[in-house]
C-alpha atoms as a PDB file:
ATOM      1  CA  UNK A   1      11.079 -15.240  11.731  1.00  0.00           C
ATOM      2  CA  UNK A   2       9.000 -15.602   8.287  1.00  0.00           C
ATOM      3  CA  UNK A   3       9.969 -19.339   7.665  1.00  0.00           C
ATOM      4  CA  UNK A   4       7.361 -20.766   9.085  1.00  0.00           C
ATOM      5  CA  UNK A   5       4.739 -19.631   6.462  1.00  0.00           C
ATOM      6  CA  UNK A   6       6.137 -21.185   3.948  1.00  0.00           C
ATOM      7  CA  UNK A   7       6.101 -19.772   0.675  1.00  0.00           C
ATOM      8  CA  UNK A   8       8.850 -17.720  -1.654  1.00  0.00           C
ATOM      9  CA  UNK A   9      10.827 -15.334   1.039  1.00  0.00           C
ATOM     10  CA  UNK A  10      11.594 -11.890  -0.697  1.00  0.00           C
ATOM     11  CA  UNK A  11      13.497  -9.267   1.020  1.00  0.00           C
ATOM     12  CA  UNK A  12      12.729  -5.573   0.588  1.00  0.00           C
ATOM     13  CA  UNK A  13      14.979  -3.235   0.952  1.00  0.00           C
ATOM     14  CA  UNK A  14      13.731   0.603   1.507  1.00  0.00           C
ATOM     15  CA  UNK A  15      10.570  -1.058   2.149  1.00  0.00           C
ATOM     16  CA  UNK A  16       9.114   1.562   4.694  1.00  0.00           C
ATOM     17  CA  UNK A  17       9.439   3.935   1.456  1.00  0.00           C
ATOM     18  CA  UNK A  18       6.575   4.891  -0.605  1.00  0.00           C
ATOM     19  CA  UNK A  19       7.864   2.430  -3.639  1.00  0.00           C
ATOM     20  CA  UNK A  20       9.017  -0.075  -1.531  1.00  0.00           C
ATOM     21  CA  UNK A  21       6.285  -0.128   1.119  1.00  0.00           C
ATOM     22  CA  UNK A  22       3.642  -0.753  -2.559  1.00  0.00           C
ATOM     23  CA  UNK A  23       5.855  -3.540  -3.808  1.00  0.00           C
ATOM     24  CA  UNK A  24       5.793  -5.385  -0.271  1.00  0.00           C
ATOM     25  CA  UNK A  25       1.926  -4.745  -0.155  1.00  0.00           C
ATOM     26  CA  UNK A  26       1.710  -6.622  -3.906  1.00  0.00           C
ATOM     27  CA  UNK A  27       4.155  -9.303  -2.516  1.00  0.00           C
ATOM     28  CA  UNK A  28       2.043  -9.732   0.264  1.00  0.00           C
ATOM     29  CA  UNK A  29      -1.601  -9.890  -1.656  1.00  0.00           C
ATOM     30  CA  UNK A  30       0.227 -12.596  -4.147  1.00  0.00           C
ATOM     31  CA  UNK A  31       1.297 -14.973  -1.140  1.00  0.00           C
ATOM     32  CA  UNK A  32       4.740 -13.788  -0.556  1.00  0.00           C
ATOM     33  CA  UNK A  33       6.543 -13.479   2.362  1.00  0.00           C
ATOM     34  CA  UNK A  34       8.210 -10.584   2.881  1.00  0.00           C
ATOM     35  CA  UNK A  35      11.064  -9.285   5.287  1.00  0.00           C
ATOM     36  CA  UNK A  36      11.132  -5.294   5.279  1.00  0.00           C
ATOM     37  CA  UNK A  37      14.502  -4.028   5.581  1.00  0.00           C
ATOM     38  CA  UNK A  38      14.774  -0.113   6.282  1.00  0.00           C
ATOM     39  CA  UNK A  39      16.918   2.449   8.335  1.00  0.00           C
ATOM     40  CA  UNK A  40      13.809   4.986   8.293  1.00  0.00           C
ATOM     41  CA  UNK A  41      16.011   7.965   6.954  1.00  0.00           C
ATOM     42  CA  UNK A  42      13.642   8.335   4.399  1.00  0.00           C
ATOM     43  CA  UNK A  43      11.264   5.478   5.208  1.00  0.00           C
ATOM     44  CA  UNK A  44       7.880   5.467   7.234  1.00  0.00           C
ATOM     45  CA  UNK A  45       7.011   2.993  10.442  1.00  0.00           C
ATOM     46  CA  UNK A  46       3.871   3.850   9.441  1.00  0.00           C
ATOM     47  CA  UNK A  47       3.497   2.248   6.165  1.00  0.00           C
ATOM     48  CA  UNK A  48       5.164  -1.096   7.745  1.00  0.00           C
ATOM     49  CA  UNK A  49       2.391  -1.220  10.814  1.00  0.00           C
ATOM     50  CA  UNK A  50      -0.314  -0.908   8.220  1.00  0.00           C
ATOM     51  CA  UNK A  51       1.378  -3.702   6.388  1.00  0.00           C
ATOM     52  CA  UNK A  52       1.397  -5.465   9.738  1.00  0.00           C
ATOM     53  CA  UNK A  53      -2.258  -4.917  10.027  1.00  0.00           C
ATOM     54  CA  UNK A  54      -3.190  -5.794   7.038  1.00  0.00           C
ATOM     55  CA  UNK A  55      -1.013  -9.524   7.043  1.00  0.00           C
ATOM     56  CA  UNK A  56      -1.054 -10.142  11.135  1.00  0.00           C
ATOM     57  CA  UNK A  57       0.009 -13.818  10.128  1.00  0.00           C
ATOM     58  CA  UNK A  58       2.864 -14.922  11.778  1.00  0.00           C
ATOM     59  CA  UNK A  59       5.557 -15.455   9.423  1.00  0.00           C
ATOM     60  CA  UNK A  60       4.204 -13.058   6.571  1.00  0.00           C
ATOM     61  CA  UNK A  61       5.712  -9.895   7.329  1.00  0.00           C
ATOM     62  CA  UNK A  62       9.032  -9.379   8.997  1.00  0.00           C
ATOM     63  CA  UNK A  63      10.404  -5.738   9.478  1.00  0.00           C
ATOM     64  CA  UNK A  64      14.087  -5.027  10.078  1.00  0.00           C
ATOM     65  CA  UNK A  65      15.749  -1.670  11.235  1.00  0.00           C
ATOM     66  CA  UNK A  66      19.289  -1.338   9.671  1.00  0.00           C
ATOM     67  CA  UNK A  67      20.925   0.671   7.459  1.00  0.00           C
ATOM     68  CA  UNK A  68      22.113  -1.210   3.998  1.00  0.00           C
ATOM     69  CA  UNK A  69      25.494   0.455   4.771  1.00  0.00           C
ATOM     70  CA  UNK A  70      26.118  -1.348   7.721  1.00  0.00           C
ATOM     71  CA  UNK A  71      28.236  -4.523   6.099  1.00  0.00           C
ATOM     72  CA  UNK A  72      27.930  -6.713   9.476  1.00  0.00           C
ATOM     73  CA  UNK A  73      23.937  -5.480   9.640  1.00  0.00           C
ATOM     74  CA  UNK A  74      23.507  -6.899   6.258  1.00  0.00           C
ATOM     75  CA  UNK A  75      25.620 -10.050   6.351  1.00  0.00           C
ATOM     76  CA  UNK A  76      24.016 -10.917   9.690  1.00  0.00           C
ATOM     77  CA  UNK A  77      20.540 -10.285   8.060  1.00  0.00           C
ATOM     78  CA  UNK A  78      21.507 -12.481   5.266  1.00  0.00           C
ATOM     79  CA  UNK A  79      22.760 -15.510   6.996  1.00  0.00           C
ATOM     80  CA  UNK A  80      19.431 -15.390   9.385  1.00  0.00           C
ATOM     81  CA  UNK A  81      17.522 -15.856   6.981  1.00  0.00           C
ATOM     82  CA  UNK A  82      16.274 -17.712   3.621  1.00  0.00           C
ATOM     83  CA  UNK A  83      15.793 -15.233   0.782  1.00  0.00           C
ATOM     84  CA  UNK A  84      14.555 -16.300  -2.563  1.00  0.00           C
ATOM     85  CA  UNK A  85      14.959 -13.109  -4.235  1.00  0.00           C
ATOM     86  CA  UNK A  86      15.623  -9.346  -3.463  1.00  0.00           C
ATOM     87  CA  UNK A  87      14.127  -6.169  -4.297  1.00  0.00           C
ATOM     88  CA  UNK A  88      16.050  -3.124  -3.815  1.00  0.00           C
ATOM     89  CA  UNK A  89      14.166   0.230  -3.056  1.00  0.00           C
ATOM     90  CA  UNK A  90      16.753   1.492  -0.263  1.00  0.00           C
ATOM     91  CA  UNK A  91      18.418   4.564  -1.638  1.00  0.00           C
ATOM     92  CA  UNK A  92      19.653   8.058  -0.753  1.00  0.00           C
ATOM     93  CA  UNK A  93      19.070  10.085  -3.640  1.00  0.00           C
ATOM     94  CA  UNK A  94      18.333  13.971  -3.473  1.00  0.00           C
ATOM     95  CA  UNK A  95      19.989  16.157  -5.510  1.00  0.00           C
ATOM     96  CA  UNK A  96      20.606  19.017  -3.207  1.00  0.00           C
ATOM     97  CA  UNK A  97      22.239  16.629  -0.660  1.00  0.00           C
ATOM     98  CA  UNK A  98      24.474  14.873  -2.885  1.00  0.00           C
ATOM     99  CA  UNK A  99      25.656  19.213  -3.797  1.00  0.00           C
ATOM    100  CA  UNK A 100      25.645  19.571  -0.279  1.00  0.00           C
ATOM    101  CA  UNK A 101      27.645  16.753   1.032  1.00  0.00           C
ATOM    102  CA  UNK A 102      29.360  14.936  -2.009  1.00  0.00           C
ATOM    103  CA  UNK A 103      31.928  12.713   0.368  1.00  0.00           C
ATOM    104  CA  UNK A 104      28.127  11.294   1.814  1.00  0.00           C
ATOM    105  CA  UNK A 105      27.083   9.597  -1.975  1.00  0.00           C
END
């Protein structure tokens, strides 16, 4: 759990993504804490374990595998935990997939 470094919680979803992986890492250098929430479709574990390098501190940096469609993942994640704000990276959105399979977006 991040609460016990104190601070202003902010979740992050998508945050394994390139965009969302660079706001957690700004979040992180000004103090925050940050919980990383991410399914990995499009995400990388590898951007979250350098985070985790970079911020070892317990209670900085709190990664999450779920997918943001998942209604009892997400209410679950909410009431475990304290959020002071959200960022929202988490999306599925490539053209030629949404041609492909239309019913999926």
């Amino acid at each position: 759990s991040v609460e016990a470094a104190g601070g202003m919680h902010v979740l992050v979803t998508g945050g394994a993504g390139y965009i969302g992986s660079h706001a957690a890492l700004r979040l992180l250098q000004d103090s925050y804490r940050v919980t990383i929430v991410d399914n990995l479709s499009r995400g990388n574990i590898g951007a979250v374990k350098i985070l985790q390098s970079l911020y070892p501190e317990p209670g900085r940096l709190q990664f999450i595998y779920a997918d943001l469609g998942d209604a009892a993942a997400v209410n679950r994640i909410l009431s475990e935990n304290d959020f002071d704000a959200v960022m929202h990276f988490a999306a599925v959105a490539y053209v030629g997939e949404s041609t492909a399979e239309p019913l999926r977006f």
